[in-house]
PDB file of N, CA and C in Angstrom:
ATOM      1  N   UNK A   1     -31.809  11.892  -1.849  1.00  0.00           N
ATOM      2  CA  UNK A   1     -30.929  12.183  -0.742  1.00  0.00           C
ATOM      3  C   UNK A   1     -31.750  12.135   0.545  1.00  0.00           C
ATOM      4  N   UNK A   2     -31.102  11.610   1.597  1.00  0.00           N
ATOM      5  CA  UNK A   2     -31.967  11.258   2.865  1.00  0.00           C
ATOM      6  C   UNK A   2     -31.694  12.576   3.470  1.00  0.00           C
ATOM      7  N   UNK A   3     -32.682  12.973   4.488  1.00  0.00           N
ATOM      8  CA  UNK A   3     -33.139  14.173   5.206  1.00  0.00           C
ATOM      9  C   UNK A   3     -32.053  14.314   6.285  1.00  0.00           C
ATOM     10  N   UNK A   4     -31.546  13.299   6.820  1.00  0.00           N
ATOM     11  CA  UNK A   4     -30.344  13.647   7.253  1.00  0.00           C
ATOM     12  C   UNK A   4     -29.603  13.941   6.821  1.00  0.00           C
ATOM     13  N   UNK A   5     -29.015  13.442   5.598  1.00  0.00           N
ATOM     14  CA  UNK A   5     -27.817  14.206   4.487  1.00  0.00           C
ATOM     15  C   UNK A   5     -28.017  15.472   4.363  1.00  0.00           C
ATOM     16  N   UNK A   6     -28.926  15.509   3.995  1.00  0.00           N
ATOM     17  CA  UNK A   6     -29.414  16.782   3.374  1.00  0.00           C
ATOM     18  C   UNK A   6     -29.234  18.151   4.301  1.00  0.00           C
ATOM     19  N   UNK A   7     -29.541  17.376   5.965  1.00  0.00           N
ATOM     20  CA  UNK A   7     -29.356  18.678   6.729  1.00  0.00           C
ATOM     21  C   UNK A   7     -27.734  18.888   7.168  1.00  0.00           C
ATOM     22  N   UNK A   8     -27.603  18.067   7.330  1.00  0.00           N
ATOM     23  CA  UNK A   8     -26.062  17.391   7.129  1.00  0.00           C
ATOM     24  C   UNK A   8     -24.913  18.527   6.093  1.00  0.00           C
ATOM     25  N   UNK A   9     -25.422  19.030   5.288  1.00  0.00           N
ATOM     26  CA  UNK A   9     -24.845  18.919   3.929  1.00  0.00           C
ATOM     27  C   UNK A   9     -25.335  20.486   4.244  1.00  0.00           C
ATOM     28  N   UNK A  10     -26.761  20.827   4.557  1.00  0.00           N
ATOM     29  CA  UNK A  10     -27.007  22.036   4.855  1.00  0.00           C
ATOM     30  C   UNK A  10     -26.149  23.560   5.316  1.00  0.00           C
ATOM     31  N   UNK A  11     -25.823  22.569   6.460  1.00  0.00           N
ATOM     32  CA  UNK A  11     -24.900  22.972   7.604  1.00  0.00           C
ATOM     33  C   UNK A  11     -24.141  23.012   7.080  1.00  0.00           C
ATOM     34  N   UNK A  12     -23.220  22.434   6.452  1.00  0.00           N
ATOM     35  CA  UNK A  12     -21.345  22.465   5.676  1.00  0.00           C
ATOM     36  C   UNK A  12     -21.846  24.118   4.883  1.00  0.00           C
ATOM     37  N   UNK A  13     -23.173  24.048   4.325  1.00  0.00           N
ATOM     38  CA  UNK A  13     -22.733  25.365   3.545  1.00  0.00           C
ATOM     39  C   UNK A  13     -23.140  26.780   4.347  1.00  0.00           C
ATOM     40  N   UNK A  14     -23.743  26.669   5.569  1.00  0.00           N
ATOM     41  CA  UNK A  14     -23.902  27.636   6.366  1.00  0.00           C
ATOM     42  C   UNK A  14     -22.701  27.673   6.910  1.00  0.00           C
ATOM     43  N   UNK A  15     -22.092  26.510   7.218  1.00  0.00           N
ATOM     44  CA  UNK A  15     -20.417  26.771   8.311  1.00  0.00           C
ATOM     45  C   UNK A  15     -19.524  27.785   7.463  1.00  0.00           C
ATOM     46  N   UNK A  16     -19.614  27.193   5.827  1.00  0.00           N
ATOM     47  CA  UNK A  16     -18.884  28.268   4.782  1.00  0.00           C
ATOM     48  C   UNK A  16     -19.079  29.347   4.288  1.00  0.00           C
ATOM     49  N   UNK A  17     -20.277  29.827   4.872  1.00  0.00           N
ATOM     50  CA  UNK A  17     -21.237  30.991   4.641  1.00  0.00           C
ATOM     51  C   UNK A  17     -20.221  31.317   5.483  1.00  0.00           C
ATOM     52  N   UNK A  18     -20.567  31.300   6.884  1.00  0.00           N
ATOM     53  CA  UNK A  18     -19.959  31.978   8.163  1.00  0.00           C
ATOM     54  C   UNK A  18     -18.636  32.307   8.313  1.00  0.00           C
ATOM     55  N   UNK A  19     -17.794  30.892   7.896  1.00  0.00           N
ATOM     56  CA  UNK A  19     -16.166  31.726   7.788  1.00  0.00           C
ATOM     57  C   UNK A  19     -15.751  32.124   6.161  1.00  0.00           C
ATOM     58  N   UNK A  20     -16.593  32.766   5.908  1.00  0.00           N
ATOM     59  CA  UNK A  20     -16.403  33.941   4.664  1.00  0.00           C
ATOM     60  C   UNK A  20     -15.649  33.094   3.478  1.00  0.00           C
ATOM     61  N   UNK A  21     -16.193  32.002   3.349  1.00  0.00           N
ATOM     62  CA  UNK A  21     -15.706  30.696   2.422  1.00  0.00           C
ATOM     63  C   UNK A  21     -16.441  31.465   1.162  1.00  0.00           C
ATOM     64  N   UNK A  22     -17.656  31.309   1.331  1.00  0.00           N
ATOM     65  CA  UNK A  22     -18.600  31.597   0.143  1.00  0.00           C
ATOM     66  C   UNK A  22     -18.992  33.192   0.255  1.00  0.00           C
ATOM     67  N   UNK A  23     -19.482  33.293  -0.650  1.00  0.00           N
ATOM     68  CA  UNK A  23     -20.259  34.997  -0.568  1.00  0.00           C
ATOM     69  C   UNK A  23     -20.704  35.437  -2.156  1.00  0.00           C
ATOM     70  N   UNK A  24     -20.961  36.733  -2.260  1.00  0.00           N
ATOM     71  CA  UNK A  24     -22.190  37.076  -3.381  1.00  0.00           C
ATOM     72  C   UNK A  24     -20.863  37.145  -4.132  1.00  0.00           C
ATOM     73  N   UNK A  25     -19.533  37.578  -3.955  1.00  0.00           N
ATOM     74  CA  UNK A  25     -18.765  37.618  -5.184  1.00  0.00           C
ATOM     75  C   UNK A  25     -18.079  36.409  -5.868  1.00  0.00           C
ATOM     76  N   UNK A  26     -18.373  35.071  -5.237  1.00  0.00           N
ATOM     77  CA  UNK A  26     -18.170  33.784  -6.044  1.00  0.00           C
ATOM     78  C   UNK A  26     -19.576  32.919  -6.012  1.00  0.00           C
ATOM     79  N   UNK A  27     -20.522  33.589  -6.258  1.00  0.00           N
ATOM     80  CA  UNK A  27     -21.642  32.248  -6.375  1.00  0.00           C
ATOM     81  C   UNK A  27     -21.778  31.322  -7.520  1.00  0.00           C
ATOM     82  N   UNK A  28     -20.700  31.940  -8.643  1.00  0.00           N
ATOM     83  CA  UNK A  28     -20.589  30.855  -9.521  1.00  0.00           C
ATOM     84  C   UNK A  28     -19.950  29.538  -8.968  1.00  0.00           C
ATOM     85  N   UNK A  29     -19.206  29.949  -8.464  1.00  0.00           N
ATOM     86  CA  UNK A  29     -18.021  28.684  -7.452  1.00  0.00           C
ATOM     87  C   UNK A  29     -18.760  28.294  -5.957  1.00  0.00           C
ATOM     88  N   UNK A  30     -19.840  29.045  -5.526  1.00  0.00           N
ATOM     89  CA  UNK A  30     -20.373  28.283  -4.777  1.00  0.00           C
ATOM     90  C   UNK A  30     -19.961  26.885  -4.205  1.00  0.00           C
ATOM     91  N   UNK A  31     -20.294  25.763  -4.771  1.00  0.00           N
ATOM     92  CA  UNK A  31     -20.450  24.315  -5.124  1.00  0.00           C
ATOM     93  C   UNK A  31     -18.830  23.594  -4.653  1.00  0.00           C
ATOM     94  N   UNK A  32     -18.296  24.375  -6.429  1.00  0.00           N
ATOM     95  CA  UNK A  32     -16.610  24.918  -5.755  1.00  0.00           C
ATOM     96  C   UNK A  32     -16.281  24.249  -4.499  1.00  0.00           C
ATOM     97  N   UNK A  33     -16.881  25.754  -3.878  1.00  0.00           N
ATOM     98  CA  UNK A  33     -15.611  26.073  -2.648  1.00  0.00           C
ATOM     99  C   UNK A  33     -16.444  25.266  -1.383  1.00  0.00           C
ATOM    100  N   UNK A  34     -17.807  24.708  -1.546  1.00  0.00           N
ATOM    101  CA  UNK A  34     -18.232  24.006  -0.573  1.00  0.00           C
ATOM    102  C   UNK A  34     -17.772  22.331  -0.312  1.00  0.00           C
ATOM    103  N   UNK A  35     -17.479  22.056  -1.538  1.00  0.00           N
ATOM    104  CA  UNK A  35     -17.609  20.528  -1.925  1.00  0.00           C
ATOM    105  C   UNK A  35     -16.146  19.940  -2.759  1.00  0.00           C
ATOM    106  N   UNK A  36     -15.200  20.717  -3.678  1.00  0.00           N
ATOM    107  CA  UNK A  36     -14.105  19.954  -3.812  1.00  0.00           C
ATOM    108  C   UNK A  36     -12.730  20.745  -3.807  1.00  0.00           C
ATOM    109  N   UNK A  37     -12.916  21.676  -2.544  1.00  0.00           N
ATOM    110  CA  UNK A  37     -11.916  22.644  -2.566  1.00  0.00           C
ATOM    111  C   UNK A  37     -10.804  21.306  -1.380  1.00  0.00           C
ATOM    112  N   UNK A  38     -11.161  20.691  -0.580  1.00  0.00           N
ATOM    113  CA  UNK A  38     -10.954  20.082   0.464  1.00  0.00           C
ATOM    114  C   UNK A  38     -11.534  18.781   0.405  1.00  0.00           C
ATOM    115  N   UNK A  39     -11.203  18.056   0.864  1.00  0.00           N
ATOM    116  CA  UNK A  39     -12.461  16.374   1.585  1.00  0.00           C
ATOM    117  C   UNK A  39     -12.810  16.795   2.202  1.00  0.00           C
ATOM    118  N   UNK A  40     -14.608  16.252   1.992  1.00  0.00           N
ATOM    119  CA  UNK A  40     -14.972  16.420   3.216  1.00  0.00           C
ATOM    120  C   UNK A  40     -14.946  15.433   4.097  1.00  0.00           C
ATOM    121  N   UNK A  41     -14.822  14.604   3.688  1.00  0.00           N
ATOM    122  CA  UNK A  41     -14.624  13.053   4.529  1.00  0.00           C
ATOM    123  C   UNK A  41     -13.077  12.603   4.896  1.00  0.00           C
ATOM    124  N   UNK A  42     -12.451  12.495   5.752  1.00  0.00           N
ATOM    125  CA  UNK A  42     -10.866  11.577   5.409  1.00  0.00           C
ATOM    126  C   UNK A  42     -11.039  10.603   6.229  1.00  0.00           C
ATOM    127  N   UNK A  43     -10.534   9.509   5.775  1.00  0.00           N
ATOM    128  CA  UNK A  43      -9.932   8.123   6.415  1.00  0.00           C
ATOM    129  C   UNK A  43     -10.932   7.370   5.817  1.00  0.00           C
ATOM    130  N   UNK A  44     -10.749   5.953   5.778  1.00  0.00           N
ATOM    131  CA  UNK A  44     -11.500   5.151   4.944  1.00  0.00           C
ATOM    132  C   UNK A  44     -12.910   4.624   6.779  1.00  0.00           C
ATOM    133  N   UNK A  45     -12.409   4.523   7.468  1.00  0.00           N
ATOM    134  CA  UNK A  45     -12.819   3.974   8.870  1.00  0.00           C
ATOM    135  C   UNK A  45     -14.418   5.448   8.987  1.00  0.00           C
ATOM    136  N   UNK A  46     -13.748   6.369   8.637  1.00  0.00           N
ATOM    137  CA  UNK A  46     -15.287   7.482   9.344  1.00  0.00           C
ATOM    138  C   UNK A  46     -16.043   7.513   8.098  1.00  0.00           C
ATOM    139  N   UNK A  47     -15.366   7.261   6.651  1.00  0.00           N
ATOM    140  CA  UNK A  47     -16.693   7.003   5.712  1.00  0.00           C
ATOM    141  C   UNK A  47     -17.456   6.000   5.721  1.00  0.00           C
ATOM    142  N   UNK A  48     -16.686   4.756   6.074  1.00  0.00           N
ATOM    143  CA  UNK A  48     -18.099   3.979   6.325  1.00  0.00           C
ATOM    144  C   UNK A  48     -18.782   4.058   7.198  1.00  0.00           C
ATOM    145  N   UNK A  49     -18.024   4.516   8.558  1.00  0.00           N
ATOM    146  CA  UNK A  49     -19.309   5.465   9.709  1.00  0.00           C
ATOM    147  C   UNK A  49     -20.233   6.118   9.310  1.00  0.00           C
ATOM    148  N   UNK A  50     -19.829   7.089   8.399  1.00  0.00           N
ATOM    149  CA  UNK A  50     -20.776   8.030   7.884  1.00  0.00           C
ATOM    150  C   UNK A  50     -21.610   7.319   7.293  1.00  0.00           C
ATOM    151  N   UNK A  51     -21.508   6.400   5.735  1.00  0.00           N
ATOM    152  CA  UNK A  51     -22.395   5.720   5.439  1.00  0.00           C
ATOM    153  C   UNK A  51     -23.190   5.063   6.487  1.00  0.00           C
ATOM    154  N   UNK A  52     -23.202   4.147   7.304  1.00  0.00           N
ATOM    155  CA  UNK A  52     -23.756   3.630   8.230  1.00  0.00           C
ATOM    156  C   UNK A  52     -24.929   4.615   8.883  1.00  0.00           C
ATOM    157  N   UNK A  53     -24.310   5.808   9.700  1.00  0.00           N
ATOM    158  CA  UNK A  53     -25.193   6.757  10.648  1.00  0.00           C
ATOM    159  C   UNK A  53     -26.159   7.031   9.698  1.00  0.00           C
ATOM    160  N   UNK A  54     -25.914   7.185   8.069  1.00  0.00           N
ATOM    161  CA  UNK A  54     -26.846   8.038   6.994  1.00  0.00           C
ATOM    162  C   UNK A  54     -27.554   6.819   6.573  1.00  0.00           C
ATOM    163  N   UNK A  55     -27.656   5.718   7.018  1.00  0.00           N
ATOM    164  CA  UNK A  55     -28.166   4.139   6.323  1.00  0.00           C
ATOM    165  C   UNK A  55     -27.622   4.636   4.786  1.00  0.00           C
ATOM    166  N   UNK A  56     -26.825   4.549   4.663  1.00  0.00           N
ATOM    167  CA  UNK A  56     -26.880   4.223   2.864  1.00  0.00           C
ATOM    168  C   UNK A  56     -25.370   3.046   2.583  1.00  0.00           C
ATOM    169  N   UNK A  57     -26.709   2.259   1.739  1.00  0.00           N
ATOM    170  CA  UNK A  57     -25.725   0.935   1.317  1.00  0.00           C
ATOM    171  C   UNK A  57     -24.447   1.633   0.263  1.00  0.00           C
ATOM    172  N   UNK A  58     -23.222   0.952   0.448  1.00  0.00           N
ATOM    173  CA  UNK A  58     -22.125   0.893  -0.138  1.00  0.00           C
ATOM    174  C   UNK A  58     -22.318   0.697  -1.567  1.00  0.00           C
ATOM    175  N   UNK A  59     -22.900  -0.364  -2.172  1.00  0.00           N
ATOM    176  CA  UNK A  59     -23.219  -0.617  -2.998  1.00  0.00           C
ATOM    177  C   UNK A  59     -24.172   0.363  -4.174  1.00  0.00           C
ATOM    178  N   UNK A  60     -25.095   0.972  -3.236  1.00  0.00           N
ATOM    179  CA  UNK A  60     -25.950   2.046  -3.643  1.00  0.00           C
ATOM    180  C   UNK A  60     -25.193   3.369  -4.141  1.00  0.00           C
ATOM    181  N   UNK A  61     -24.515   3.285  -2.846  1.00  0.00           N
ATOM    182  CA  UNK A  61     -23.197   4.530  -2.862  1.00  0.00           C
ATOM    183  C   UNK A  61     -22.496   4.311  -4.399  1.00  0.00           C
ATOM    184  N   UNK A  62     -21.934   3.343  -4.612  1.00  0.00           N
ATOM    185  CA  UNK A  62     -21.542   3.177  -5.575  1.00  0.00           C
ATOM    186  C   UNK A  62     -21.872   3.561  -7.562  1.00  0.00           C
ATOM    187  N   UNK A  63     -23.064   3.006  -7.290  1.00  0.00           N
ATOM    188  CA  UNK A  63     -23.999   3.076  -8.332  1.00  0.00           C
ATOM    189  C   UNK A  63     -24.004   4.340  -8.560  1.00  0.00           C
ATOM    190  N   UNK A  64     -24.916   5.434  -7.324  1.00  0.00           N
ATOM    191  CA  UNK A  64     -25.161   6.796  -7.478  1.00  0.00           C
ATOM    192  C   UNK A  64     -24.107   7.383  -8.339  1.00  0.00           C
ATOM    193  N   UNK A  65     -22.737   6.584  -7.587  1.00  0.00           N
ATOM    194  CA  UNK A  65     -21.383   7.935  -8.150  1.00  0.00           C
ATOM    195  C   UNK A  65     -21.197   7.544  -9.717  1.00  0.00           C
ATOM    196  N   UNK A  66     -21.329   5.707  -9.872  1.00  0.00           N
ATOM    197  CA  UNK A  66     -20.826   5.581 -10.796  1.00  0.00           C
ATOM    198  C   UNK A  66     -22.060   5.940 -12.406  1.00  0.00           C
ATOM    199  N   UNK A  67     -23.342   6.263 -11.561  1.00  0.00           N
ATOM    200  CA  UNK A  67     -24.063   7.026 -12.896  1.00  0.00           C
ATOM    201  C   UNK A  67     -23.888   8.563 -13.359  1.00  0.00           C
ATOM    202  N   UNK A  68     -23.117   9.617 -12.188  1.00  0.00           N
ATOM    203  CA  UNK A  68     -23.338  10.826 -12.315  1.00  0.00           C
ATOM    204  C   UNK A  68     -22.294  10.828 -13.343  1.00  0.00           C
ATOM    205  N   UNK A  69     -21.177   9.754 -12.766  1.00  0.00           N
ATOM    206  CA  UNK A  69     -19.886  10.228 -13.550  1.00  0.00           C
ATOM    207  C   UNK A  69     -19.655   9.863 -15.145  1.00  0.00           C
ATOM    208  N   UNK A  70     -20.393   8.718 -15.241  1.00  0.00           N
ATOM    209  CA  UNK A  70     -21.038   7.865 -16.757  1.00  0.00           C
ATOM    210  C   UNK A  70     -21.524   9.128 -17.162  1.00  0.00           C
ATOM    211  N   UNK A  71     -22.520   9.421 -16.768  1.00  0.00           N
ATOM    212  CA  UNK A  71     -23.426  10.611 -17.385  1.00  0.00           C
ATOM    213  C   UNK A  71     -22.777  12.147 -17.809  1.00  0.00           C
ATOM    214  N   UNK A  72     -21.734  12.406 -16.986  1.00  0.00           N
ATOM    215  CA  UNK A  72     -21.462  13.633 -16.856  1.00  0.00           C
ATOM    216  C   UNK A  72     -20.187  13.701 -17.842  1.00  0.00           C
ATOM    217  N   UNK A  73     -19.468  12.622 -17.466  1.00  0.00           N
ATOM    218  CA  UNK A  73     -17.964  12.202 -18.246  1.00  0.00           C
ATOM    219  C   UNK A  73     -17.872  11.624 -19.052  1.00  0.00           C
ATOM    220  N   UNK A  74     -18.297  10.318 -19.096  1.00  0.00           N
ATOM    221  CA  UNK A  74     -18.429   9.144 -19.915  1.00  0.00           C
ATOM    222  C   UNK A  74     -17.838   7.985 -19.210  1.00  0.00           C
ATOM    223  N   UNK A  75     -17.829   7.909 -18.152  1.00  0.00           N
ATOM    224  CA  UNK A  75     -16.612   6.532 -17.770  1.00  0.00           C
ATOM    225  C   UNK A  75     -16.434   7.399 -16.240  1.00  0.00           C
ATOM    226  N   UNK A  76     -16.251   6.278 -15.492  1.00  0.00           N
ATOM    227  CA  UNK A  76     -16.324   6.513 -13.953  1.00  0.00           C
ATOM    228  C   UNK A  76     -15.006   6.313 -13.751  1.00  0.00           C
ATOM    229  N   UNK A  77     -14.879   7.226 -12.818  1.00  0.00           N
ATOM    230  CA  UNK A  77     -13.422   7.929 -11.765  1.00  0.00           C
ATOM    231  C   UNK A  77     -12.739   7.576 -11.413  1.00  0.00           C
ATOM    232  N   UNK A  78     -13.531   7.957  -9.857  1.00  0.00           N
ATOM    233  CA  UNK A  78     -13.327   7.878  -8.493  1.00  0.00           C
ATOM    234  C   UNK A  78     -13.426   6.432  -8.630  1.00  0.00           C
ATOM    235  N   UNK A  79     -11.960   6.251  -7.129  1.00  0.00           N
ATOM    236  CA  UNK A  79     -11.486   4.796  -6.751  1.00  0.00           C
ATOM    237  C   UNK A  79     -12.666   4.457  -5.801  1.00  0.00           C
ATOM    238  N   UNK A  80     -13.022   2.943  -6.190  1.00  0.00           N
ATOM    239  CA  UNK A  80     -13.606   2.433  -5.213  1.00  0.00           C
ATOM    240  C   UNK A  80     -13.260   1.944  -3.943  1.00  0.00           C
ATOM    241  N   UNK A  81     -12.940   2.746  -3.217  1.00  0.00           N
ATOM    242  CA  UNK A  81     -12.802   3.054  -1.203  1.00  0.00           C
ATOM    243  C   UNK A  81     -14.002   3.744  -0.829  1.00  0.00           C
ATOM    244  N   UNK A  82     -14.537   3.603   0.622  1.00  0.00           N
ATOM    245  CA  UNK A  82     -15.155   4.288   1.191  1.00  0.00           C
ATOM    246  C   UNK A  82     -14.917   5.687   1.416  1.00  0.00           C
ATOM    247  N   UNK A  83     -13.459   6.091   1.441  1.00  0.00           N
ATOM    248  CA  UNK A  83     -13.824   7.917   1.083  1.00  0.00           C
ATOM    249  C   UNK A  83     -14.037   8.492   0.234  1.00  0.00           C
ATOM    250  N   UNK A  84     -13.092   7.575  -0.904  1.00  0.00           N
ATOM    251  CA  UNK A  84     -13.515   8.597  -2.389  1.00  0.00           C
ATOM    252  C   UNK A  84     -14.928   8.643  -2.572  1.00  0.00           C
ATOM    253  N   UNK A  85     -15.426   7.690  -2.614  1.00  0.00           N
ATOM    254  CA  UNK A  85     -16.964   7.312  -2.620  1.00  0.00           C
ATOM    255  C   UNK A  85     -18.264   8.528  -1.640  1.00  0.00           C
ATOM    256  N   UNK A  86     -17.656   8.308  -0.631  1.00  0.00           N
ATOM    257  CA  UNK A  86     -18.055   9.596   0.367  1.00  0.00           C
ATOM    258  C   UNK A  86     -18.194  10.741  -0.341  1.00  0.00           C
ATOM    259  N   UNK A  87     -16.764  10.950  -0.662  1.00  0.00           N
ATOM    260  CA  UNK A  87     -16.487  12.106  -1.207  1.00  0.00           C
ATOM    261  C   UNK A  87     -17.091  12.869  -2.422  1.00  0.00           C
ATOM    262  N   UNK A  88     -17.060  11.550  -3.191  1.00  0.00           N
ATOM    263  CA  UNK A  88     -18.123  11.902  -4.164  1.00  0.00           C
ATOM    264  C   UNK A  88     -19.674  12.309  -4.571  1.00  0.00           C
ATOM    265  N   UNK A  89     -20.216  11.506  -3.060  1.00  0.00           N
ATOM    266  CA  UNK A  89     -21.544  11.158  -3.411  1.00  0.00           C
ATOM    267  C   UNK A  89     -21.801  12.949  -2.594  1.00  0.00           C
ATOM    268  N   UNK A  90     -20.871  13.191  -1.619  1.00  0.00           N
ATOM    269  CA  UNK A  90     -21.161  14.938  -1.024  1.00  0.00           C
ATOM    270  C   UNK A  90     -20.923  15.706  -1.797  1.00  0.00           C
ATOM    271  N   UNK A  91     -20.341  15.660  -2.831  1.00  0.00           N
ATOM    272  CA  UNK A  91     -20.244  16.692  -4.133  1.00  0.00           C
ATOM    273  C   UNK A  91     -21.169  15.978  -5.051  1.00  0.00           C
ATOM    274  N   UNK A  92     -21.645  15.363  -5.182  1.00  0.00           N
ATOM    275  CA  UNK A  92     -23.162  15.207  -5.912  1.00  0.00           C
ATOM    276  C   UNK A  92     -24.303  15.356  -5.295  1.00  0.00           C
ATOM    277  N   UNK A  93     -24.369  15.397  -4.293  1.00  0.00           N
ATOM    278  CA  UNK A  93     -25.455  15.767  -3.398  1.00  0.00           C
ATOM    279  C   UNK A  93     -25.342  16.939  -3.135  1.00  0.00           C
ATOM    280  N   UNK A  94     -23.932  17.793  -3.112  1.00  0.00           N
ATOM    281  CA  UNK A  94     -24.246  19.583  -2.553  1.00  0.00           C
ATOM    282  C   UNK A  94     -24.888  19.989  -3.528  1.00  0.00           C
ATOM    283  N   UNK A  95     -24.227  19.457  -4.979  1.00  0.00           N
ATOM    284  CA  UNK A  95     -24.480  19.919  -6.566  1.00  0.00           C
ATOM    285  C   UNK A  95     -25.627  19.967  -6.337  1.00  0.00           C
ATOM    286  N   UNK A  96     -26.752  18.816  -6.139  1.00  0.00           N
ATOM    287  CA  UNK A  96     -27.986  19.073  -6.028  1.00  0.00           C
ATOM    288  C   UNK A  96     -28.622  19.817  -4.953  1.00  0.00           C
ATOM    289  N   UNK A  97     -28.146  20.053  -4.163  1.00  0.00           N
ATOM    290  CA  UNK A  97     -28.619  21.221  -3.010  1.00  0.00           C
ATOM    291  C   UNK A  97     -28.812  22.497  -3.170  1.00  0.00           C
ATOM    292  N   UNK A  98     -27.012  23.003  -3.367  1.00  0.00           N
ATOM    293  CA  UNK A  98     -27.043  24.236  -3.924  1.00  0.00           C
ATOM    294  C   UNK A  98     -27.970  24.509  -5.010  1.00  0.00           C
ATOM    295  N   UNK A  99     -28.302  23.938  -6.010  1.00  0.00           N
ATOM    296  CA  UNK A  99     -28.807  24.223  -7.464  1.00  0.00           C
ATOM    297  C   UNK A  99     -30.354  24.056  -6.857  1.00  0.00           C
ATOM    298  N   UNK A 100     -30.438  23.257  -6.007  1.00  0.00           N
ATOM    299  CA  UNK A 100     -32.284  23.238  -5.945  1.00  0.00           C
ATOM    300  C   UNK A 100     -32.698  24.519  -5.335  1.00  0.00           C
ATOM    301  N   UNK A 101     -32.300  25.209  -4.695  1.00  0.00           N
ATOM    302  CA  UNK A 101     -32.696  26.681  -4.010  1.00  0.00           C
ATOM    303  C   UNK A 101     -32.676  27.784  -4.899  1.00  0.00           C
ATOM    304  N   UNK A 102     -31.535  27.547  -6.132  1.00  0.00           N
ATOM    305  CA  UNK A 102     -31.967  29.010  -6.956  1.00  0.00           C
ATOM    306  C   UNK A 102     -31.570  30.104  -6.128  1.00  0.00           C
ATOM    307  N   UNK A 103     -30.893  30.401  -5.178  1.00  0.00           N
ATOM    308  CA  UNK A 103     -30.390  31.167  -4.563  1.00  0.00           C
ATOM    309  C   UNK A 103     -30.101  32.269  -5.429  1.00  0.00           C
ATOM    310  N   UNK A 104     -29.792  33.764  -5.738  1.00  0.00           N
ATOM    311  CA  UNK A 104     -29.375  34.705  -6.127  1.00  0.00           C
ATOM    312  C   UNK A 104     -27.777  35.709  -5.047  1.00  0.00           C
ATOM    313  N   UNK A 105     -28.158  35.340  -3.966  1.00  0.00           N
ATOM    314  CA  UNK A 105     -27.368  36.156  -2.868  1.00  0.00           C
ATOM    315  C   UNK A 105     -27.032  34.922  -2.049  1.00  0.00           C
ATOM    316  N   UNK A 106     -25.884  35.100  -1.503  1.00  0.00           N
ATOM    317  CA  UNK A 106     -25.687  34.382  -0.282  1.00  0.00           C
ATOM    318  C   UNK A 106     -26.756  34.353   0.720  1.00  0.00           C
ATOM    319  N   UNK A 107     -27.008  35.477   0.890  1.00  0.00           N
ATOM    320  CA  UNK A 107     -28.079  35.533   2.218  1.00  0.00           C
ATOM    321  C   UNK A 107     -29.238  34.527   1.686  1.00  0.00           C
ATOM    322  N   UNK A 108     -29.654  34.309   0.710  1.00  0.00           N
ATOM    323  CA  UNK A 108     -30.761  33.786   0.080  1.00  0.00           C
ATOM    324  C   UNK A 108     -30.508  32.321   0.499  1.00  0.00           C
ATOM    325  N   UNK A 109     -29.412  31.915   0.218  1.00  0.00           N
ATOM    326  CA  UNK A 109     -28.357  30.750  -0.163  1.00  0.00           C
ATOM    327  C   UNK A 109     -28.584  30.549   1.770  1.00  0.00           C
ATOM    328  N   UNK A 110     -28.323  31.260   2.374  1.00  0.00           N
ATOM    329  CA  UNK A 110     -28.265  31.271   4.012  1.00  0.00           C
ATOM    330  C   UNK A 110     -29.317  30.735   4.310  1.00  0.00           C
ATOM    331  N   UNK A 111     -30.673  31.761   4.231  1.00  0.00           N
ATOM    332  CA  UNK A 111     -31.927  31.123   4.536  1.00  0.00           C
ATOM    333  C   UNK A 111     -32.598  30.001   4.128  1.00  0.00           C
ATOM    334  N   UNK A 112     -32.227  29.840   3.138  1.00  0.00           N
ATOM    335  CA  UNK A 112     -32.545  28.009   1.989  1.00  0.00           C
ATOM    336  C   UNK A 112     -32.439  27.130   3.065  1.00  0.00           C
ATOM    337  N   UNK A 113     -30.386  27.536   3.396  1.00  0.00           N
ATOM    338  CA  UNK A 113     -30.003  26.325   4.347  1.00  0.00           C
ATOM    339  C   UNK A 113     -30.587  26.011   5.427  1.00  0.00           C
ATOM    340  N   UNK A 114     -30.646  27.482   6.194  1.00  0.00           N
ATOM    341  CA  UNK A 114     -31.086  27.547   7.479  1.00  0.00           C
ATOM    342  C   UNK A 114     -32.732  26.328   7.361  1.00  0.00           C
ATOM    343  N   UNK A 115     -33.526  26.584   6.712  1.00  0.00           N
ATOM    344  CA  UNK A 115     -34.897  26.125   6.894  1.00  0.00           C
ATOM    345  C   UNK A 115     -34.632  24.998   6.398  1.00  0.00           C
ATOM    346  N   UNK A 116     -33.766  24.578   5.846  1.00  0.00           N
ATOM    347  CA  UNK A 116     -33.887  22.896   5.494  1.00  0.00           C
ATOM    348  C   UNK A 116     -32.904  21.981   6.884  1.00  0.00           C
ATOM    349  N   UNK A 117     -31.697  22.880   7.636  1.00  0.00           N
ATOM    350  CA  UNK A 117     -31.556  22.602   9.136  1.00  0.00           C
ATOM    351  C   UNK A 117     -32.308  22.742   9.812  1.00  0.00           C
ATOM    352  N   UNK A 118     -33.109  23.440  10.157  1.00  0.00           N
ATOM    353  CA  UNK A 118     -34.159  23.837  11.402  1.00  0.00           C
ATOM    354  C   UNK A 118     -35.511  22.538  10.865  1.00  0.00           C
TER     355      UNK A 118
END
């Protein structure tokens, strides 16, 4: 995941920290409520923006989603458009965010984010 995503992606879970989205009494759902409660992306026109600003090839995009979901499911999903795709690759990328910090508390979960934004 590129360092912009990443801070990118940071921020979405501090914004949900802040309006009382997340907290210590769902950190199982964490992930949840950051990544497929809502899109985070809509319209097909600002995901490929997004891809673009983040350099990541379409094609790449593709691959990423279509191994998590092989791997995880057996057989891939998500429609090939630029949002679902978006959409996907930010819920495979929070998955790996959230889970790389080991967080115990939100606040923990806060400061992770904070230092990988700053």
């Amino acid at each position: 995941m590129k360092t912009s995503i990443k801070q990118e992606l940071a921020q979405h879970i501090i914004d949900k920290i802040n309006d009382g989205v997340i907290d210590n009494s769902n950190k199982d759902d964490w992930h949840y409520h950051c990544f497929n409660v809502d899109y985070y992306i809509v319209y097909h026109s600002v995901a490929l923006e997004w891809l673009k600003s983040h350099d990541v090839d379409a094609f790449e995009a593709i691959d990423i989603v279509r191994e998590y979901e092989v791997d995880n499911f057996g057989e891939m999903n998500t429609s090939i458009n630029p949002e679902a795709i978006v959409n996907m690759l930010v819920y495979i990328w929070g998955e790996e965010l959230i889970y790389s910090v080991d967080a115990c508390t939100v606040e923990q979960l806060e400061t992770a984010m904070q230092e990988i934004v700053n």
